[in-house]
C-alpha atoms as a PDB file:
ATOM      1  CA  UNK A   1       0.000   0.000   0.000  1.00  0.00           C
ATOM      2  CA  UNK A   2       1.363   3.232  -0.826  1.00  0.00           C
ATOM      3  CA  UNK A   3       1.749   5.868   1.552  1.00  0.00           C
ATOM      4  CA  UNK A   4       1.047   9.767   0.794  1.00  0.00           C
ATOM      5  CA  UNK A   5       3.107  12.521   1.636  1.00  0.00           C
ATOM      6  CA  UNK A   6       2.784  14.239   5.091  1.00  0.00           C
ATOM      7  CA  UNK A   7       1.468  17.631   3.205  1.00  0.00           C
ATOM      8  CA  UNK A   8      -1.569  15.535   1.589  1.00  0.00           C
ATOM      9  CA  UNK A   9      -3.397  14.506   4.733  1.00  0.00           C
ATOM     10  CA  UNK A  10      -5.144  17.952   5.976  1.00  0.00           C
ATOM     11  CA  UNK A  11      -5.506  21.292   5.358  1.00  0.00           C
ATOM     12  CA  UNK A  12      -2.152  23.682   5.555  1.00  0.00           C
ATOM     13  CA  UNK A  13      -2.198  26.728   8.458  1.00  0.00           C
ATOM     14  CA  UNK A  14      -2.611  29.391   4.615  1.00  0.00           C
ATOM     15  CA  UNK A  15      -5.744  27.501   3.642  1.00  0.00           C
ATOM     16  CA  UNK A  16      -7.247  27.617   6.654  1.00  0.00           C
ATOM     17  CA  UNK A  17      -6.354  31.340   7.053  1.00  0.00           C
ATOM     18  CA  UNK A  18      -7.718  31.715   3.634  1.00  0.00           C
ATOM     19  CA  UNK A  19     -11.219  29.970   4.489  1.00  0.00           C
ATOM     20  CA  UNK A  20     -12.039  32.174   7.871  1.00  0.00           C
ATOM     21  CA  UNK A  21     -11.095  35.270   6.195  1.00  0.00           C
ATOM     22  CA  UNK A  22     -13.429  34.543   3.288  1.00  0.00           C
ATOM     23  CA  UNK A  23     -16.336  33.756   6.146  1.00  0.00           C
ATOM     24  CA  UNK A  24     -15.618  36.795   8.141  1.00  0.00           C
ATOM     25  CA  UNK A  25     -15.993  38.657   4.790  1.00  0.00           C
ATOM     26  CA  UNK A  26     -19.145  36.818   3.701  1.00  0.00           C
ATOM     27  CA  UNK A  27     -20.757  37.231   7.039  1.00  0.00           C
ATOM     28  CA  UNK A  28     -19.656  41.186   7.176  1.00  0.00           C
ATOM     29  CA  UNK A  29     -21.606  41.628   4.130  1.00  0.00           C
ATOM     30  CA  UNK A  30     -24.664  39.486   5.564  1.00  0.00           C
ATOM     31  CA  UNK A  31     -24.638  41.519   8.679  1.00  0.00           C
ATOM     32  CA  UNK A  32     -24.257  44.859   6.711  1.00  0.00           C
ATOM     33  CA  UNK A  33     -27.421  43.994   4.610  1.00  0.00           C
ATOM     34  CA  UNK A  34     -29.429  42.930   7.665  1.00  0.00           C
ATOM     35  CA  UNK A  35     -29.227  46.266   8.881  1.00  0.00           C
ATOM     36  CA  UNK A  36     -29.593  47.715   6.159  1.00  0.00           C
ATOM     37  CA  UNK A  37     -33.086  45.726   5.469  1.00  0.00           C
ATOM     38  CA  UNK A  38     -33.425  46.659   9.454  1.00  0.00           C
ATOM     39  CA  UNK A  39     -33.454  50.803   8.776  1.00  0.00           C
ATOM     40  CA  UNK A  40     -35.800  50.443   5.480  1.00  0.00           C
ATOM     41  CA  UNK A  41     -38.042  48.733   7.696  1.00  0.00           C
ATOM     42  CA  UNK A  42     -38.265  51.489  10.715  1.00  0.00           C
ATOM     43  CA  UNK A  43     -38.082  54.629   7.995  1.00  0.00           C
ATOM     44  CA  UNK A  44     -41.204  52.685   6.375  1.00  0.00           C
ATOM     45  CA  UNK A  45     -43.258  52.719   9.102  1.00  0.00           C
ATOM     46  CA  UNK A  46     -42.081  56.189  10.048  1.00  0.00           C
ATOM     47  CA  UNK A  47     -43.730  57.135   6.692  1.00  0.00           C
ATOM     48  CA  UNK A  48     -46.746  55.362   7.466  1.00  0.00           C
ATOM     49  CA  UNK A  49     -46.820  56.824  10.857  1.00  0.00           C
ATOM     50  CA  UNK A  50     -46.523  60.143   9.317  1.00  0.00           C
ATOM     51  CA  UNK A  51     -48.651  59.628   6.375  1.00  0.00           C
ATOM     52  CA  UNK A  52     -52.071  58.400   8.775  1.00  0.00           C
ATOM     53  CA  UNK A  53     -51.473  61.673  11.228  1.00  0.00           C
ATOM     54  CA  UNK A  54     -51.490  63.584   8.026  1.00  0.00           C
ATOM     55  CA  UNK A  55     -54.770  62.037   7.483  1.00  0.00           C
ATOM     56  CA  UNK A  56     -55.930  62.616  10.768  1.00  0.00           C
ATOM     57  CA  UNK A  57     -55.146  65.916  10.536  1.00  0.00           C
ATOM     58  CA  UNK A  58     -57.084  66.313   7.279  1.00  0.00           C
ATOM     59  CA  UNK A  59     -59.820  64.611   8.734  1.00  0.00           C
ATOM     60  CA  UNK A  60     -60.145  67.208  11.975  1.00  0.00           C
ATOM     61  CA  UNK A  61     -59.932  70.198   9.338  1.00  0.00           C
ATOM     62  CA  UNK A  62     -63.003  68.592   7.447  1.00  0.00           C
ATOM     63  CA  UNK A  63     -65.272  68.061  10.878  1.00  0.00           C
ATOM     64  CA  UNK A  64     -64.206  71.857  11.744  1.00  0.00           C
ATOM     65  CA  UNK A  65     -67.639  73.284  11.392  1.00  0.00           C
ATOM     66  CA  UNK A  66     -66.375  77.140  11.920  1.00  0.00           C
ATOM     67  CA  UNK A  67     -64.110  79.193  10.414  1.00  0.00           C
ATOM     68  CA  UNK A  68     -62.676  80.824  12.822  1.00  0.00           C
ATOM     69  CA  UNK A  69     -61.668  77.827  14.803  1.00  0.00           C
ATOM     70  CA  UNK A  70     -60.157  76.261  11.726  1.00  0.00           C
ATOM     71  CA  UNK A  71     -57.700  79.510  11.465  1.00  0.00           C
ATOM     72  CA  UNK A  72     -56.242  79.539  14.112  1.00  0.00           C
ATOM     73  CA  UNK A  73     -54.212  76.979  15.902  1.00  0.00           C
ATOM     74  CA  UNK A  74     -55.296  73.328  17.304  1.00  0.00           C
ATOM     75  CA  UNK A  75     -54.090  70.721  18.644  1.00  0.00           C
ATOM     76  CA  UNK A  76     -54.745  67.154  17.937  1.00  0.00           C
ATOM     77  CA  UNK A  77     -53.886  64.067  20.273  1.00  0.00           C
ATOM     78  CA  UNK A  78     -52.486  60.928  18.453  1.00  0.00           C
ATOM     79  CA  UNK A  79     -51.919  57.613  19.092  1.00  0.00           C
ATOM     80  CA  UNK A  80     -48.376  57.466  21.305  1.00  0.00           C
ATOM     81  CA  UNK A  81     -48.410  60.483  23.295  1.00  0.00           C
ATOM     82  CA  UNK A  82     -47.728  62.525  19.919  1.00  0.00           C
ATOM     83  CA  UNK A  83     -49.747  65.605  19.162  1.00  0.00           C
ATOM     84  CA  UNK A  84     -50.102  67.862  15.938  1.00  0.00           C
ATOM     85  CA  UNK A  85     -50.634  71.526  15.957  1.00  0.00           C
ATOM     86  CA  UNK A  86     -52.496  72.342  12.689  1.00  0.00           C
ATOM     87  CA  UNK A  87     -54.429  75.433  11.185  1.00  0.00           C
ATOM     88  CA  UNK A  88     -55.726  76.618   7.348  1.00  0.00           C
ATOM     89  CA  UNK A  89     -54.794  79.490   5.986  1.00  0.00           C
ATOM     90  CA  UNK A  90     -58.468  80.035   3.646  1.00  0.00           C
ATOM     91  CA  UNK A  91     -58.769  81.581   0.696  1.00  0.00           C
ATOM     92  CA  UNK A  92     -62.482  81.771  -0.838  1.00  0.00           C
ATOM     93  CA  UNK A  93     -62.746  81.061  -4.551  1.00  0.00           C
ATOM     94  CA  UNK A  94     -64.912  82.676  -7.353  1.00  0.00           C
ATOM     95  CA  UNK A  95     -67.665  78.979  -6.644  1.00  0.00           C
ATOM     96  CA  UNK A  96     -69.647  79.586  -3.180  1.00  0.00           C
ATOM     97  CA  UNK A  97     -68.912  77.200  -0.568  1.00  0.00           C
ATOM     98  CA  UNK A  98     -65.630  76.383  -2.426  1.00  0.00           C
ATOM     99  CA  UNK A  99     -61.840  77.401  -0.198  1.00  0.00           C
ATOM    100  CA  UNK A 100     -57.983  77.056  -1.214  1.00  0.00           C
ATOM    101  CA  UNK A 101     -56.967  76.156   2.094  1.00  0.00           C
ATOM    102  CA  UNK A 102     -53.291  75.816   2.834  1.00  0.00           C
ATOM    103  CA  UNK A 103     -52.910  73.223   5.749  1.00  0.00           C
ATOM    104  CA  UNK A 104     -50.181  74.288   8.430  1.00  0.00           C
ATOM    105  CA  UNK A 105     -49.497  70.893  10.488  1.00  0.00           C
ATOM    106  CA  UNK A 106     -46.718  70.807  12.969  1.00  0.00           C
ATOM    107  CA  UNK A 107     -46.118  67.569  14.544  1.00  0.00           C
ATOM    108  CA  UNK A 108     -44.163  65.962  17.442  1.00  0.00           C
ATOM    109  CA  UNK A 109     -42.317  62.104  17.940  1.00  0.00           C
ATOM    110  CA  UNK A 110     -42.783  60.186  20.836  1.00  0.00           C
ATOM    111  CA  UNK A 111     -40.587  61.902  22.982  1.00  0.00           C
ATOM    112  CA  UNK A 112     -41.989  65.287  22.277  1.00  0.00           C
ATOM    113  CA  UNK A 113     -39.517  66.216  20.063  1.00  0.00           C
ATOM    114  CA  UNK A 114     -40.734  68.592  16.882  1.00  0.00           C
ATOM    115  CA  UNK A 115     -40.387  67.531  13.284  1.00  0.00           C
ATOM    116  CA  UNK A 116     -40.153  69.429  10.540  1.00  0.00           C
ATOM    117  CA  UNK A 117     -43.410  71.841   9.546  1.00  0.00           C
ATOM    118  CA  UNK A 118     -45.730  70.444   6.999  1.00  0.00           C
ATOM    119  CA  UNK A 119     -47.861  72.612   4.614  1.00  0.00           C
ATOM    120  CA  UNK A 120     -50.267  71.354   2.086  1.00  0.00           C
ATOM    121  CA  UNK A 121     -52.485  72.606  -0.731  1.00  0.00           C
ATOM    122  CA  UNK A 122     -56.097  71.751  -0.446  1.00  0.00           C
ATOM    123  CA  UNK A 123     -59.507  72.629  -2.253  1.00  0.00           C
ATOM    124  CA  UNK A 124     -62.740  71.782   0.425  1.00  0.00           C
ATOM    125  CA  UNK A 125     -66.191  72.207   0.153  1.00  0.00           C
ATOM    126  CA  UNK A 126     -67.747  73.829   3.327  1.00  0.00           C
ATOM    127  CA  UNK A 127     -71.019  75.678   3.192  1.00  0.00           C
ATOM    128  CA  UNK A 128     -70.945  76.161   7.213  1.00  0.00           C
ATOM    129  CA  UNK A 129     -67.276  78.563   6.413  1.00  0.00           C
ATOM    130  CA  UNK A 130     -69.031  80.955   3.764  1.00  0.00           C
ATOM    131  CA  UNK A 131     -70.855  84.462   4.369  1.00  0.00           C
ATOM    132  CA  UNK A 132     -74.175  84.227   3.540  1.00  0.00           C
ATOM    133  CA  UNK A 133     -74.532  87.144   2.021  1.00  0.00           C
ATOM    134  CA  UNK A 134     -71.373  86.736  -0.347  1.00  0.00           C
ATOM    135  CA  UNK A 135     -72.772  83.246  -1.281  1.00  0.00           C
ATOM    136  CA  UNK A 136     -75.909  84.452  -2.469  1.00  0.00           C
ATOM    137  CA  UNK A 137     -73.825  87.231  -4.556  1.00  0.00           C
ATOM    138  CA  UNK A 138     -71.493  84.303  -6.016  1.00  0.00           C
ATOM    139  CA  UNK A 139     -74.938  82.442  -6.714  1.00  0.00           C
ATOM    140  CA  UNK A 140     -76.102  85.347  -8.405  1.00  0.00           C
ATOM    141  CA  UNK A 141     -72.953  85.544 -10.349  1.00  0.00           C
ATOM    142  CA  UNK A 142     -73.085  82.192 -11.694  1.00  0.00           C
ATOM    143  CA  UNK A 143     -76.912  81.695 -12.050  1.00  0.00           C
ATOM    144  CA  UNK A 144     -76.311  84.728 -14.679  1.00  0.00           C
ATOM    145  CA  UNK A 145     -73.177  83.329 -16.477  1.00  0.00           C
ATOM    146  CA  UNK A 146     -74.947  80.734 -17.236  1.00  0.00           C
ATOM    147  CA  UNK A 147     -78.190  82.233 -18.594  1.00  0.00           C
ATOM    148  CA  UNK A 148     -75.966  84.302 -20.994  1.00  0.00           C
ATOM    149  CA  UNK A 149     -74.328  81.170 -22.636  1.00  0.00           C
ATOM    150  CA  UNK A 150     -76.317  79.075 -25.237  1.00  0.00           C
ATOM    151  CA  UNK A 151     -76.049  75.355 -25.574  1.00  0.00           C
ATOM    152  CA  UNK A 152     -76.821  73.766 -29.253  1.00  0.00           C
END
């Protein structure tokens, strides 16, 4: 039976070196995309947070059945011990009962802490916001646009 050489039966110190540094590489990059999957994650439900107090926010504003209180400043609980300050900046339009409203909404994390200032553009409908007296002139208005145009 032949014999092999001493340098055949196992591995050789370089190999070995060779193999763990490979793993430690290979498992760097594993861990690196882990937490990289890891902060997507939390920034996406950040955005989700932030995108349903938005709506809340939007919703309050649409429920505000005066002007005046819709002007000026409120605040709004949310879920986690957050709040939002929020108030509309309204412009009428030439249509009765029809606003521009840009939406002010300031809100705050969990520990209290301010984010940045949101402002939106908005169009709402609200018949209890309008002067009834400038309603029934932009009625007017319109009620005799439309009797001068012809339809064929």
């Amino acid at each position: 039976m032949k014999r092999r050489p001493s340098s055949a039966r196992g591995f050789t110190f370089l190999e070995v070196i060779v193999a763990l540094a490979i793993f430690a590489l290979t498992g760097l990059a594993l861990a690196s995309a882990y937490l990289n999957v890891l902060e997507a994650r939390q920034a996406a439900l950040r955005r989700d947070t932030h995108a349903a107090d938005l709506r809340l926010v939007r919703a309050a504003l649409g429920a505000e059945p005066s002007l005046d209180k819709a002007t000026t400043w409120n605040e709004l609980p949310l879920p986690g011990d957050r709040t939002a300050r929020w108030r509309a900046v309204v412009t009428p339009t030439p249509v009765a009962d029809l606003f521009d409203i840009t939406l002010e909404v300031d809100l705050t994390d969990e520990g209290g802490n301010s984010l940045p200032a949101i402002s939106e553009r908005l169009r709402l409908l609200r018949p209890t916001w309008s002067v009834p007296a400038e309603r029934e002139e932009l009625r007017t208005q319109a009620r005799s646009r439309l009797a001068k145009r012809t339809f064929q």
